[in-house]
PDB file of N, CA and C in Angstrom:
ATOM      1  N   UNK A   1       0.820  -1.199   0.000  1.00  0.00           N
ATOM      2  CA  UNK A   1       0.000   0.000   0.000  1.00  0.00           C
ATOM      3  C   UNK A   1       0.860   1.257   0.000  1.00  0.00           C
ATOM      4  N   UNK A   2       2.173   1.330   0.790  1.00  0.00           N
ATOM      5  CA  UNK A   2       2.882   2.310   0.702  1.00  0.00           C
ATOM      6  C   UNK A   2       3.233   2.425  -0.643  1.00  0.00           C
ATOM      7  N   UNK A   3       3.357   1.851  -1.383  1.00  0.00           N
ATOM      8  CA  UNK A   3       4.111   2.120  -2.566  1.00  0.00           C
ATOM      9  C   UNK A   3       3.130   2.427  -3.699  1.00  0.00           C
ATOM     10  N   UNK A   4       1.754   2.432  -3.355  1.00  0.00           N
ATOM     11  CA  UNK A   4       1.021   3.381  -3.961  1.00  0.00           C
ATOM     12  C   UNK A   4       0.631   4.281  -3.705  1.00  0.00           C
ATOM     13  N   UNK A   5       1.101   4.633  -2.262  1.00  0.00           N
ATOM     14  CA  UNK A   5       0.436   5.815  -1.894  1.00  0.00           C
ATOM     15  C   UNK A   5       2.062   6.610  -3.004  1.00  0.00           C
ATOM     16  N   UNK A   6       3.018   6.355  -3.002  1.00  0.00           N
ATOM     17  CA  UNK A   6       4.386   6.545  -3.352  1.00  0.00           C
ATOM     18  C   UNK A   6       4.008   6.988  -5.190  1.00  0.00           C
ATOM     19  N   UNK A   7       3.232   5.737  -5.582  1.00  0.00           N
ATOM     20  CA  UNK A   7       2.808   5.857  -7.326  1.00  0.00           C
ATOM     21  C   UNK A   7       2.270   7.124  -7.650  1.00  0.00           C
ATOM     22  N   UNK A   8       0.966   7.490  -6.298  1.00  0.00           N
ATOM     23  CA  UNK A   8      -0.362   8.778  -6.634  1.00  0.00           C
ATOM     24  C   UNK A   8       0.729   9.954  -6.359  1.00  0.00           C
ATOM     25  N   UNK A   9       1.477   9.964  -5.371  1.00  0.00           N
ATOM     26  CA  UNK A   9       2.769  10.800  -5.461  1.00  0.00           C
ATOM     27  C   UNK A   9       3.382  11.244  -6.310  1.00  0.00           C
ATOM     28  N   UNK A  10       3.621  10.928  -6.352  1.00  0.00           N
ATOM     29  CA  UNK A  10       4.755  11.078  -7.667  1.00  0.00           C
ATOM     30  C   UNK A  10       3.781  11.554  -9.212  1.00  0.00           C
ATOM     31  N   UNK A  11       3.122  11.160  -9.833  1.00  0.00           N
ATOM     32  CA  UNK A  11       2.460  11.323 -10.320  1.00  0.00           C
ATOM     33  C   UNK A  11       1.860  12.591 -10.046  1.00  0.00           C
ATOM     34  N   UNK A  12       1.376  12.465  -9.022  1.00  0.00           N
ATOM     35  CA  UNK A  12       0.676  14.154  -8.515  1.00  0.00           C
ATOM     36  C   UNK A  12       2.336  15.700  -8.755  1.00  0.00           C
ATOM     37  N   UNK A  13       2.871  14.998  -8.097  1.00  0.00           N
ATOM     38  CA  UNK A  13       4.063  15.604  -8.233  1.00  0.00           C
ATOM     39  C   UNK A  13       4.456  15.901  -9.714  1.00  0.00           C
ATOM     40  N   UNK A  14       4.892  15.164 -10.569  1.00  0.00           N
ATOM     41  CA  UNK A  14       5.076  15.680 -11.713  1.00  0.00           C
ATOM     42  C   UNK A  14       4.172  16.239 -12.805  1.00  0.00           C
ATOM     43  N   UNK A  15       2.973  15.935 -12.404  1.00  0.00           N
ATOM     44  CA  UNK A  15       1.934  16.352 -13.108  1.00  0.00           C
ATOM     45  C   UNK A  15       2.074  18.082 -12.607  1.00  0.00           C
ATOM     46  N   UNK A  16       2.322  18.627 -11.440  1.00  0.00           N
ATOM     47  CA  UNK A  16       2.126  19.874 -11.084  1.00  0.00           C
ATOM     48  C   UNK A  16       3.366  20.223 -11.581  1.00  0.00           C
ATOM     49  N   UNK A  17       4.231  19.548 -11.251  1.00  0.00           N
ATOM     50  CA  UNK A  17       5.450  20.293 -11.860  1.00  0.00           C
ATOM     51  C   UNK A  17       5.493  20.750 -13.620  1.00  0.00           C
ATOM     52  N   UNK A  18       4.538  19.773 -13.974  1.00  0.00           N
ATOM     53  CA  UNK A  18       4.956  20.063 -15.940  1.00  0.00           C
ATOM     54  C   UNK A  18       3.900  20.625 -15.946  1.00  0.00           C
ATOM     55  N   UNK A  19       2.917  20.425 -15.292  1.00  0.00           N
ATOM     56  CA  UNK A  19       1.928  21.545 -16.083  1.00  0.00           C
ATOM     57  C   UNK A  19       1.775  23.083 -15.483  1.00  0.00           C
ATOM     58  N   UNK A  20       3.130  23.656 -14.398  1.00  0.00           N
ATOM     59  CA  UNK A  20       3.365  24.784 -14.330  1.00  0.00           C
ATOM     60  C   UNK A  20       4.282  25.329 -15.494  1.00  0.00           C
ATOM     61  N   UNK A  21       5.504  24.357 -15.830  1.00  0.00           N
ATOM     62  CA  UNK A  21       6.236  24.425 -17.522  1.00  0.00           C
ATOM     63  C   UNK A  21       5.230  25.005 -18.413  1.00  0.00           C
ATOM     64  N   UNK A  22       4.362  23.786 -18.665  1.00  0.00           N
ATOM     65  CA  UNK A  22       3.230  24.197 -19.877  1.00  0.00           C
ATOM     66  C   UNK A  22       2.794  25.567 -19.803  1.00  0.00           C
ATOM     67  N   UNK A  23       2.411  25.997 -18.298  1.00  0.00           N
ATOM     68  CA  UNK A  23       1.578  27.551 -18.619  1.00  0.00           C
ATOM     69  C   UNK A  23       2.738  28.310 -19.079  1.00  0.00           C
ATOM     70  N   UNK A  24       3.831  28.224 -18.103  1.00  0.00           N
ATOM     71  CA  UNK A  24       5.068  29.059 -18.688  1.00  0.00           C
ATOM     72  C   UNK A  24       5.005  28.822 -20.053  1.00  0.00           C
ATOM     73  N   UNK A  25       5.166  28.131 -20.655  1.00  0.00           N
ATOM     74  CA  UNK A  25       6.101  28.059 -22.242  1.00  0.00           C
ATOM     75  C   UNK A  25       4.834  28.958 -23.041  1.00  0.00           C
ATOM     76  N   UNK A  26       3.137  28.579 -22.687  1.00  0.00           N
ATOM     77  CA  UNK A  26       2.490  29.325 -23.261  1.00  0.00           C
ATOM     78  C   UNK A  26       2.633  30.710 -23.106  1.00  0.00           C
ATOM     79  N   UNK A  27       2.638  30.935 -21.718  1.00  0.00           N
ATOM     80  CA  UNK A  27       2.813  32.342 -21.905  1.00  0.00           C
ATOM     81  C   UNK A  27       3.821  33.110 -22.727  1.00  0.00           C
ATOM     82  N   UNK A  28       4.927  32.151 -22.655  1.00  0.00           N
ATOM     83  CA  UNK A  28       6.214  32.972 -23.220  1.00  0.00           C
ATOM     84  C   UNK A  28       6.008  32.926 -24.863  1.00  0.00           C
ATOM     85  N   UNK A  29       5.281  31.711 -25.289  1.00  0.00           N
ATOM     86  CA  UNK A  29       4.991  31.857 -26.906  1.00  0.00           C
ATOM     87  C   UNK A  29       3.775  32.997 -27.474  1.00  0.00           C
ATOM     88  N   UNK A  30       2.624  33.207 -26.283  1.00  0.00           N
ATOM     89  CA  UNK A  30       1.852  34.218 -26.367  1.00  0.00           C
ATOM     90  C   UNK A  30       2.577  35.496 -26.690  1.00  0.00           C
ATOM     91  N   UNK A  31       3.338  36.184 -25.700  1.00  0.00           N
ATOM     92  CA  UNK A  31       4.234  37.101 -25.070  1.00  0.00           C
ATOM     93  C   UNK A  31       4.591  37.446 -26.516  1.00  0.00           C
ATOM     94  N   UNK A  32       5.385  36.241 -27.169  1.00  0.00           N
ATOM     95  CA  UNK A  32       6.585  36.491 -28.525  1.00  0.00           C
ATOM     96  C   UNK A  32       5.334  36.735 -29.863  1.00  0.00           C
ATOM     97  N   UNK A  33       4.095  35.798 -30.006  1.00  0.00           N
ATOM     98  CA  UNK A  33       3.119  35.920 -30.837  1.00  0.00           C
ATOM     99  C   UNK A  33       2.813  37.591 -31.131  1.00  0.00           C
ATOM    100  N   UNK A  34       2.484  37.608 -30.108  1.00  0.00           N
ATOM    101  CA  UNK A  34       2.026  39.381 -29.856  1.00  0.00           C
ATOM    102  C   UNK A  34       2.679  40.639 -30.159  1.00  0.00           C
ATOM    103  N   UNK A  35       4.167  40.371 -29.797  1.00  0.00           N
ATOM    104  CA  UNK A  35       5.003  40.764 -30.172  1.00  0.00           C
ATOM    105  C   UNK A  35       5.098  41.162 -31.557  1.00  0.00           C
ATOM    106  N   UNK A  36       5.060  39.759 -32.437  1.00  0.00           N
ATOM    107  CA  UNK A  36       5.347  39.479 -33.672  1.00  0.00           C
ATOM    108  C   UNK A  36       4.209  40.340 -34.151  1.00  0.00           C
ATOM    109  N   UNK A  37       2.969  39.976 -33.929  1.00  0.00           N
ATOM    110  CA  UNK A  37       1.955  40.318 -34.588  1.00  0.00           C
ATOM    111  C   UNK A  37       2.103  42.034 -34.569  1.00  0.00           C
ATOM    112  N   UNK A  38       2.210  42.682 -33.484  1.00  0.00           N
ATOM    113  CA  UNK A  38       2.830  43.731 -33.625  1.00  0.00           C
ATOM    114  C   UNK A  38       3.745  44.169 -34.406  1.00  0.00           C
ATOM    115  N   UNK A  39       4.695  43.642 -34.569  1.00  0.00           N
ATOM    116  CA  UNK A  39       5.831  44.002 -35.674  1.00  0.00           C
ATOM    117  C   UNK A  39       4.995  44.238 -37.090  1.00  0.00           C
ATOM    118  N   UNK A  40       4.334  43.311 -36.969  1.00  0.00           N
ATOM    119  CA  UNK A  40       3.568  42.970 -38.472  1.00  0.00           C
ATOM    120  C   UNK A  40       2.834  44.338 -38.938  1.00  0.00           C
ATOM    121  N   UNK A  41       2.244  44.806 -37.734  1.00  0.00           N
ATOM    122  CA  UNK A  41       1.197  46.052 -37.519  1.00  0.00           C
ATOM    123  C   UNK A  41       1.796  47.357 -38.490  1.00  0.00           C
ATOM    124  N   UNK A  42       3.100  46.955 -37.135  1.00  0.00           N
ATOM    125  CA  UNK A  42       3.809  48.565 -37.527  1.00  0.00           C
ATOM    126  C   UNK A  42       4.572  48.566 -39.243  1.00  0.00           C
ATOM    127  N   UNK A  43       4.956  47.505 -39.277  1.00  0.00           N
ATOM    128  CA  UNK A  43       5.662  46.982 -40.678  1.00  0.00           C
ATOM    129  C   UNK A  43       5.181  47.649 -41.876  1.00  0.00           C
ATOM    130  N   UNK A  44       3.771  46.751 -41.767  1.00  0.00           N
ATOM    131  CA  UNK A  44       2.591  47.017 -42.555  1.00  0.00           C
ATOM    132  C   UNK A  44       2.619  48.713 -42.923  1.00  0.00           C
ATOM    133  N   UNK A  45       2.283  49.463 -41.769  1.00  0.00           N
ATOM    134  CA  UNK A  45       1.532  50.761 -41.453  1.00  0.00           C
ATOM    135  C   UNK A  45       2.946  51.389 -42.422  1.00  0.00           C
ATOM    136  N   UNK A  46       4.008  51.490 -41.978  1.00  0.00           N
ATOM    137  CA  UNK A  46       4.841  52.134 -42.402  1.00  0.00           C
ATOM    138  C   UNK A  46       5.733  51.426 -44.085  1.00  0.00           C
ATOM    139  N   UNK A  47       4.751  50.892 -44.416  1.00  0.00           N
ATOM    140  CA  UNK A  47       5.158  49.842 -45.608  1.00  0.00           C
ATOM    141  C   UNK A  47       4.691  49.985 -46.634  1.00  0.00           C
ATOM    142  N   UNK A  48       3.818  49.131 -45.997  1.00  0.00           N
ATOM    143  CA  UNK A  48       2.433  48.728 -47.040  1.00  0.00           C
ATOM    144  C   UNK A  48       2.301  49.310 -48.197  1.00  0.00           C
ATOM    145  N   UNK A  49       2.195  49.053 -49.180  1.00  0.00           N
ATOM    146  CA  UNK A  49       1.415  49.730 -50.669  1.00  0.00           C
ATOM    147  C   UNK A  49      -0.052  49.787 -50.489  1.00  0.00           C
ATOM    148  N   UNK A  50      -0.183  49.392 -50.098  1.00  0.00           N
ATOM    149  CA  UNK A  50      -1.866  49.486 -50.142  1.00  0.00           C
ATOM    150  C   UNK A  50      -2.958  49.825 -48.744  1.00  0.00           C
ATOM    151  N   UNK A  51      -1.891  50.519 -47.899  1.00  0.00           N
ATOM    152  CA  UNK A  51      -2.192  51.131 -46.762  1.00  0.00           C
ATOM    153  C   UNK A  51      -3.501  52.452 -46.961  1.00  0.00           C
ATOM    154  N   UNK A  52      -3.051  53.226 -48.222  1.00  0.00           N
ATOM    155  CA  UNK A  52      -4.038  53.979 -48.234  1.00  0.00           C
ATOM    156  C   UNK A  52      -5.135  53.821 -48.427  1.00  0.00           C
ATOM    157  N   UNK A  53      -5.263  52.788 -48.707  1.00  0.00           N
ATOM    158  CA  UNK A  53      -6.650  51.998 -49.214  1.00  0.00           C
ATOM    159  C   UNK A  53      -7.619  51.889 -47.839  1.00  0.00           C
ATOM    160  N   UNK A  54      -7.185  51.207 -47.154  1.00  0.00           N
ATOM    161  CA  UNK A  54      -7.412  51.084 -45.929  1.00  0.00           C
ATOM    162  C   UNK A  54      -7.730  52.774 -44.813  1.00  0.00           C
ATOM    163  N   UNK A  55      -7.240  53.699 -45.093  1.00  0.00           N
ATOM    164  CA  UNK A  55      -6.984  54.874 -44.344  1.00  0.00           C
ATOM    165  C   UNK A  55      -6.871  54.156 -42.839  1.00  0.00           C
ATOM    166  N   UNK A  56      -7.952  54.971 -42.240  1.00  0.00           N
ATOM    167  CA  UNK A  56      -7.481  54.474 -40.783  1.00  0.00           C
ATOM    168  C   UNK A  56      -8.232  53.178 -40.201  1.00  0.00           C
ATOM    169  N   UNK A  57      -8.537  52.345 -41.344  1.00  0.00           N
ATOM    170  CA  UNK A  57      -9.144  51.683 -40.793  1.00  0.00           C
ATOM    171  C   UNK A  57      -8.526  50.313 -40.637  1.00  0.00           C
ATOM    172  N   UNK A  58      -7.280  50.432 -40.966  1.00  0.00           N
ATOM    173  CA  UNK A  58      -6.500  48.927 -41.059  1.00  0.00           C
ATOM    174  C   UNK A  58      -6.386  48.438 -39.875  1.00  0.00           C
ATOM    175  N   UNK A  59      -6.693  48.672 -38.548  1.00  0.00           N
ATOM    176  CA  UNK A  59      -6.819  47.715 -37.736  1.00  0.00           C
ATOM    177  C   UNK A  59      -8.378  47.335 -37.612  1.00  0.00           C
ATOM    178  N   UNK A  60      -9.249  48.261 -37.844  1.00  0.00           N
ATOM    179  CA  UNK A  60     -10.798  46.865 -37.831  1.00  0.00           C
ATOM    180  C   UNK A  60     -10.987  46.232 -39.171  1.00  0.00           C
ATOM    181  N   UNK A  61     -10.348  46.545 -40.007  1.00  0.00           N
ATOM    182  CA  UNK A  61     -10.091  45.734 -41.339  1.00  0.00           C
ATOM    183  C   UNK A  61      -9.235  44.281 -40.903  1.00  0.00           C
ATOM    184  N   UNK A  62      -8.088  44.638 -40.074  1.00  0.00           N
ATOM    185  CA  UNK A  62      -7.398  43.357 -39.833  1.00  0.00           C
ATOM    186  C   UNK A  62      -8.364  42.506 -38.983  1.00  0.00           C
ATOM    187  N   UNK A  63      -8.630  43.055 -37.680  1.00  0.00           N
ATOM    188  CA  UNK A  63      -9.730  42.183 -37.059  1.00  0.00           C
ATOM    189  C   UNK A  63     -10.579  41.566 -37.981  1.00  0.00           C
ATOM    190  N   UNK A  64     -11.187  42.531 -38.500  1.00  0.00           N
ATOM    191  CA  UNK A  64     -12.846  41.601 -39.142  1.00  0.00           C
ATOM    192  C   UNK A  64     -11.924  40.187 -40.200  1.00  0.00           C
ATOM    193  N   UNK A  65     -10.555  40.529 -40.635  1.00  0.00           N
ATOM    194  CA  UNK A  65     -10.298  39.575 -41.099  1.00  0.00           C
ATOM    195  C   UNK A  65      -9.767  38.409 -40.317  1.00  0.00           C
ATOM    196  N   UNK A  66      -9.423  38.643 -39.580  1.00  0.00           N
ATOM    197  CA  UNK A  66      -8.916  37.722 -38.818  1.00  0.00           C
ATOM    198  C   UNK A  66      -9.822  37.598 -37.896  1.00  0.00           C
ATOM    199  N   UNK A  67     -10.970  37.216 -37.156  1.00  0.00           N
ATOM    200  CA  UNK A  67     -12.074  36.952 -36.778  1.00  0.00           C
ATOM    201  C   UNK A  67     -12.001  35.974 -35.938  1.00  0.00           C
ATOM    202  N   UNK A  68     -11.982  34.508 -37.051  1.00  0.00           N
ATOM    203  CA  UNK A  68     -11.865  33.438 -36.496  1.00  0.00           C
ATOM    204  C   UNK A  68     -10.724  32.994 -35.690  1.00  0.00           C
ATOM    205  N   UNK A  69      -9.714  33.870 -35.092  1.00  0.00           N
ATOM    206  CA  UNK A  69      -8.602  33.777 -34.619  1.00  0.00           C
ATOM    207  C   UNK A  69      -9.182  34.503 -33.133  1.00  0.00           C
ATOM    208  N   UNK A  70      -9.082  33.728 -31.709  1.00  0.00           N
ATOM    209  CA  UNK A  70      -9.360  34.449 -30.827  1.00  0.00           C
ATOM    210  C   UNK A  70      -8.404  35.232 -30.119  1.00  0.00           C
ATOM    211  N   UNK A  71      -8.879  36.561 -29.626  1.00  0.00           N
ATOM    212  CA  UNK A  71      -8.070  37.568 -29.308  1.00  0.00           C
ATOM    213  C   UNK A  71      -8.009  37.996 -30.440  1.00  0.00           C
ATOM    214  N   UNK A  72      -8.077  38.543 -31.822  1.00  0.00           N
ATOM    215  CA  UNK A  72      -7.610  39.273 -32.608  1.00  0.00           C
ATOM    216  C   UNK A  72      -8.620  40.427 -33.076  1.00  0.00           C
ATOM    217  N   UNK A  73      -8.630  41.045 -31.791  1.00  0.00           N
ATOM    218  CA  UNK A  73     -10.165  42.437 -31.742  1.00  0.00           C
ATOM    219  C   UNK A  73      -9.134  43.936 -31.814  1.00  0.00           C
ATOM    220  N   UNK A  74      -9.750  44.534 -32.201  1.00  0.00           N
ATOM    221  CA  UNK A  74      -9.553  46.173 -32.875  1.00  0.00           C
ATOM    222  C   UNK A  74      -8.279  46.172 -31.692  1.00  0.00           C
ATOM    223  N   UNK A  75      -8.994  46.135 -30.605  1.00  0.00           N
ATOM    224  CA  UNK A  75      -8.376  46.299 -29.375  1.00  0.00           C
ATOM    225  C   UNK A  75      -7.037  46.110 -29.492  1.00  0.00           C
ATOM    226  N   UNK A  76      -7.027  44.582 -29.273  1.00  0.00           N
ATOM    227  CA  UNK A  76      -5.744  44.010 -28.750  1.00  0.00           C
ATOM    228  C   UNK A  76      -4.705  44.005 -30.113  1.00  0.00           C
ATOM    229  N   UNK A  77      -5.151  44.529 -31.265  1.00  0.00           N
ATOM    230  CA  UNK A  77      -3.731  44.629 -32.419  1.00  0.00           C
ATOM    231  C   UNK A  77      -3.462  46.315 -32.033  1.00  0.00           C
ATOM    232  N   UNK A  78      -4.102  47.172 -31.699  1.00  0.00           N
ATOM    233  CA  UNK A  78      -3.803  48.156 -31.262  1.00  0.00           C
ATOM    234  C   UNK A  78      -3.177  47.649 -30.413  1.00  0.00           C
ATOM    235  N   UNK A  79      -3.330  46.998 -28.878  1.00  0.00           N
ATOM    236  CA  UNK A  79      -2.250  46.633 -27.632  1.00  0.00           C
ATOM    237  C   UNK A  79      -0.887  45.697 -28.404  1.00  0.00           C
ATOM    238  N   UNK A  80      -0.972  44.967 -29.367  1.00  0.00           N
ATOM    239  CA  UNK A  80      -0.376  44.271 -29.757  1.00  0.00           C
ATOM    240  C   UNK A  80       1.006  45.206 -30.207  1.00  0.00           C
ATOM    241  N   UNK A  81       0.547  46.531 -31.277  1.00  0.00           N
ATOM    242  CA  UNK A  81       0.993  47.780 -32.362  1.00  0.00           C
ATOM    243  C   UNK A  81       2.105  47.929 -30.879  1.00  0.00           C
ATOM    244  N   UNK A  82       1.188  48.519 -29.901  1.00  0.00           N
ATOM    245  CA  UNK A  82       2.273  49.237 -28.834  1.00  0.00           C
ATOM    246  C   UNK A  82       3.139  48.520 -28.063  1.00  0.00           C
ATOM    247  N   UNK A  83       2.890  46.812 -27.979  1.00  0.00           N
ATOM    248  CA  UNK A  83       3.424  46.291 -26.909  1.00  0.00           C
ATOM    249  C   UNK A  83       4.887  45.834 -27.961  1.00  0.00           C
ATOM    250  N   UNK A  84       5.098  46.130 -29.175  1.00  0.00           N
ATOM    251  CA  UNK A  84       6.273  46.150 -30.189  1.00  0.00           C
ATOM    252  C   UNK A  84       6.799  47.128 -30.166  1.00  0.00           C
ATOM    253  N   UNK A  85       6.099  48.678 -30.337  1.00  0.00           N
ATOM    254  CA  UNK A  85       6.594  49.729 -30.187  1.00  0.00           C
ATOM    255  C   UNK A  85       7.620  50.272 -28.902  1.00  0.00           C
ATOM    256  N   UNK A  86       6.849  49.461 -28.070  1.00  0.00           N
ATOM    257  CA  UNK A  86       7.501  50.243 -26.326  1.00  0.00           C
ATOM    258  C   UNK A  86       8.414  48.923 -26.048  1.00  0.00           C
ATOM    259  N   UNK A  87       8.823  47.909 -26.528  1.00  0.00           N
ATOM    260  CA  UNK A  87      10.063  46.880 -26.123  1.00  0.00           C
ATOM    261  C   UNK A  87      10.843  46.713 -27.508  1.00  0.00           C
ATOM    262  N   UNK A  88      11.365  47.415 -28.161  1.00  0.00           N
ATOM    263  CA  UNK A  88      11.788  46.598 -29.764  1.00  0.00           C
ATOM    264  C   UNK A  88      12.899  45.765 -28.576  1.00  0.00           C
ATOM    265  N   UNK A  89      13.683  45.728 -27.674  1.00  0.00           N
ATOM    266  CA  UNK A  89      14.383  45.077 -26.967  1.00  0.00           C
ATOM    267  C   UNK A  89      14.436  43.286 -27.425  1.00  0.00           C
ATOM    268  N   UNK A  90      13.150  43.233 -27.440  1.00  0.00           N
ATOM    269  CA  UNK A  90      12.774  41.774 -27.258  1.00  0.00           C
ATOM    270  C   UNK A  90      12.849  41.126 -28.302  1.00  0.00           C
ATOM    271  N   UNK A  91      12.997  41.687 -29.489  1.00  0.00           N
ATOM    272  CA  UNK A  91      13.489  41.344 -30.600  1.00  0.00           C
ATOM    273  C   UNK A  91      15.400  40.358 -30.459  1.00  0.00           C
ATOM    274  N   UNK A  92      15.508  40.842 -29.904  1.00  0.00           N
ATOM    275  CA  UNK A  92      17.314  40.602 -29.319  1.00  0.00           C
ATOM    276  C   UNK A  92      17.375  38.993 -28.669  1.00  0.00           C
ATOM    277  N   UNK A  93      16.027  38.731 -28.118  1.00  0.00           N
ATOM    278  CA  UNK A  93      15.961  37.555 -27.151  1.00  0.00           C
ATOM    279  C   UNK A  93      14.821  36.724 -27.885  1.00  0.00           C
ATOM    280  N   UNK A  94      14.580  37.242 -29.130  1.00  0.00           N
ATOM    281  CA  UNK A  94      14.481  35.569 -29.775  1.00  0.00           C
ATOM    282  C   UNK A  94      15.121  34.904 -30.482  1.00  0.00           C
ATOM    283  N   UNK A  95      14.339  33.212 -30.525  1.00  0.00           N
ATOM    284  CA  UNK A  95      15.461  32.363 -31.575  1.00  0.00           C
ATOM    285  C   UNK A  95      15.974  32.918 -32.211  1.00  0.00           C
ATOM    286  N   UNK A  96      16.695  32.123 -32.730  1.00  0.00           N
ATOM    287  CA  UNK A  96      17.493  32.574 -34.164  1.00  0.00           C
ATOM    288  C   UNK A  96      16.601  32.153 -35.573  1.00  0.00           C
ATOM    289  N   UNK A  97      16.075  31.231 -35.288  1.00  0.00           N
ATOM    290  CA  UNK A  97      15.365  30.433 -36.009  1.00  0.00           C
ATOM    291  C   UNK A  97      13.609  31.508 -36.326  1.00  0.00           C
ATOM    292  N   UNK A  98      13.223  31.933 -35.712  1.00  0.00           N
ATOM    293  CA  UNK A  98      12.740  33.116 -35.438  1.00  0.00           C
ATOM    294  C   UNK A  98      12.273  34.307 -35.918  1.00  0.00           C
ATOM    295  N   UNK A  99      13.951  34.644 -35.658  1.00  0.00           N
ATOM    296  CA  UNK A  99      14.260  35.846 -36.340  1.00  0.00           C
ATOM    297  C   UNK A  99      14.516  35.419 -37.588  1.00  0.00           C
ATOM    298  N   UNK A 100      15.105  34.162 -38.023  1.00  0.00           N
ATOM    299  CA  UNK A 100      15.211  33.811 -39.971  1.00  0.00           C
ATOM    300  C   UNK A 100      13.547  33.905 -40.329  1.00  0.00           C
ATOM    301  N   UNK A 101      12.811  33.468 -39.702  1.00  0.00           N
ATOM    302  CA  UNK A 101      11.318  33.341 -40.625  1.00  0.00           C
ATOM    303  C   UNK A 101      10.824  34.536 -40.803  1.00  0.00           C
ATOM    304  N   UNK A 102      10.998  35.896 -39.520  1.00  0.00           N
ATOM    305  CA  UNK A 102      10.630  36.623 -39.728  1.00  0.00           C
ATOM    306  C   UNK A 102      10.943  37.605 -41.040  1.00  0.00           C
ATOM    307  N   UNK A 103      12.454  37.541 -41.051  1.00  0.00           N
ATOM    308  CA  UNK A 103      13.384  37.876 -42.317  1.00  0.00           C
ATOM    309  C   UNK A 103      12.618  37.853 -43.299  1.00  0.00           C
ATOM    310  N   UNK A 104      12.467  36.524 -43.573  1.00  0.00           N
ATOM    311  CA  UNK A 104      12.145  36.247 -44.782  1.00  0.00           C
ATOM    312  C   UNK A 104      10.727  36.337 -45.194  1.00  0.00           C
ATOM    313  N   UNK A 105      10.046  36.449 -44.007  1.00  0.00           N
ATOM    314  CA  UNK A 105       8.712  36.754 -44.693  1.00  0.00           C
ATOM    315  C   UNK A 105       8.248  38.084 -44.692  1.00  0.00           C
ATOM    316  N   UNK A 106       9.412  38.821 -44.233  1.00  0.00           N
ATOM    317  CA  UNK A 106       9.057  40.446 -44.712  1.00  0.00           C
ATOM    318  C   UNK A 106       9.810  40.580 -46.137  1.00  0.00           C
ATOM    319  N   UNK A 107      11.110  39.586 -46.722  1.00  0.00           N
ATOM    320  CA  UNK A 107      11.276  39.608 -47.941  1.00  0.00           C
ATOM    321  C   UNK A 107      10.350  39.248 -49.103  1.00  0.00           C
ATOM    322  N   UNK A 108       9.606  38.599 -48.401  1.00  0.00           N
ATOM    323  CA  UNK A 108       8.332  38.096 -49.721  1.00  0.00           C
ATOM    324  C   UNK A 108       7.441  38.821 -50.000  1.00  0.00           C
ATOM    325  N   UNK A 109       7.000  39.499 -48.559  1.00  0.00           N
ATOM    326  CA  UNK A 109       5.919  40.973 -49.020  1.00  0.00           C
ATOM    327  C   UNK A 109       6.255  41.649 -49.276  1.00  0.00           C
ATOM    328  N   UNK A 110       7.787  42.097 -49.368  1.00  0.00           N
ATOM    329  CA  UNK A 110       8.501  43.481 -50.212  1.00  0.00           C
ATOM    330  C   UNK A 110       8.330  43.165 -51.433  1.00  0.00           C
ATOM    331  N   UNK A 111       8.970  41.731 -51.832  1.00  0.00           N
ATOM    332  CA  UNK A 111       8.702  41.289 -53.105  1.00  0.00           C
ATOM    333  C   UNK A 111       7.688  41.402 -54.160  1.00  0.00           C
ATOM    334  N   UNK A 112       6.370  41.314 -53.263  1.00  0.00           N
ATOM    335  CA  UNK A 112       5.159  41.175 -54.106  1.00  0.00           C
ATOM    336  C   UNK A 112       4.258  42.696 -54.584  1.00  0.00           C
TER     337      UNK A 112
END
């Protein structure tokens, strides 16, 4: 019997331990998402060819397009715009791997 009370242990134990990891890693991929998506914002705004099209409405234009994506309201790409603006820092402390995709997929929309 001791050695199941020892099994529910342990078990209980690592179960709390990884699924405090899990919230961490989400948060920290949220954190970098947001980030990104921000970058994208400002990118765009100061980019874009086809910004004027849009006037000021390219962030409820982005929402209504992106819809089916939760969290992606007028709101939070505006919080998203600033939370890039007020840390570019954090740019420095991601992958490397990362920072190549991002590269390159601002080379493809220059491209087009």
């Amino acid at each position: 019997m001791n050695n199941f009370k020892n099994l529910i242990s342990n078990i209980n134990d690592i179960h709390h331990t990884l699924q405090i990891k899990v919230l961490q890693s989400v948060s920290v991929n949220l954190t970098i998402r947001n980030y990104l998506i921000g970058h994208y914002v400002v990118e765009y705004e100061q980019n874009g060819n086809d910004r004027a099209k849009y006037g000021a409405k390219v962030l409820e234009s982005m929402a209504d397009n992106l819809k089916h994506i939760k969290g992606m309201s007028t709101t939070n790409l505006r919080l998203f715009r600033q939370f890039y603006s007020m840390y570019p820092q954090i740019h420095q402390s991601l992958p490397d791997q990362l920072k190549i995709a991002v590269r390159r997929r601002m080379l493809e929309e220059l491209r087009k």
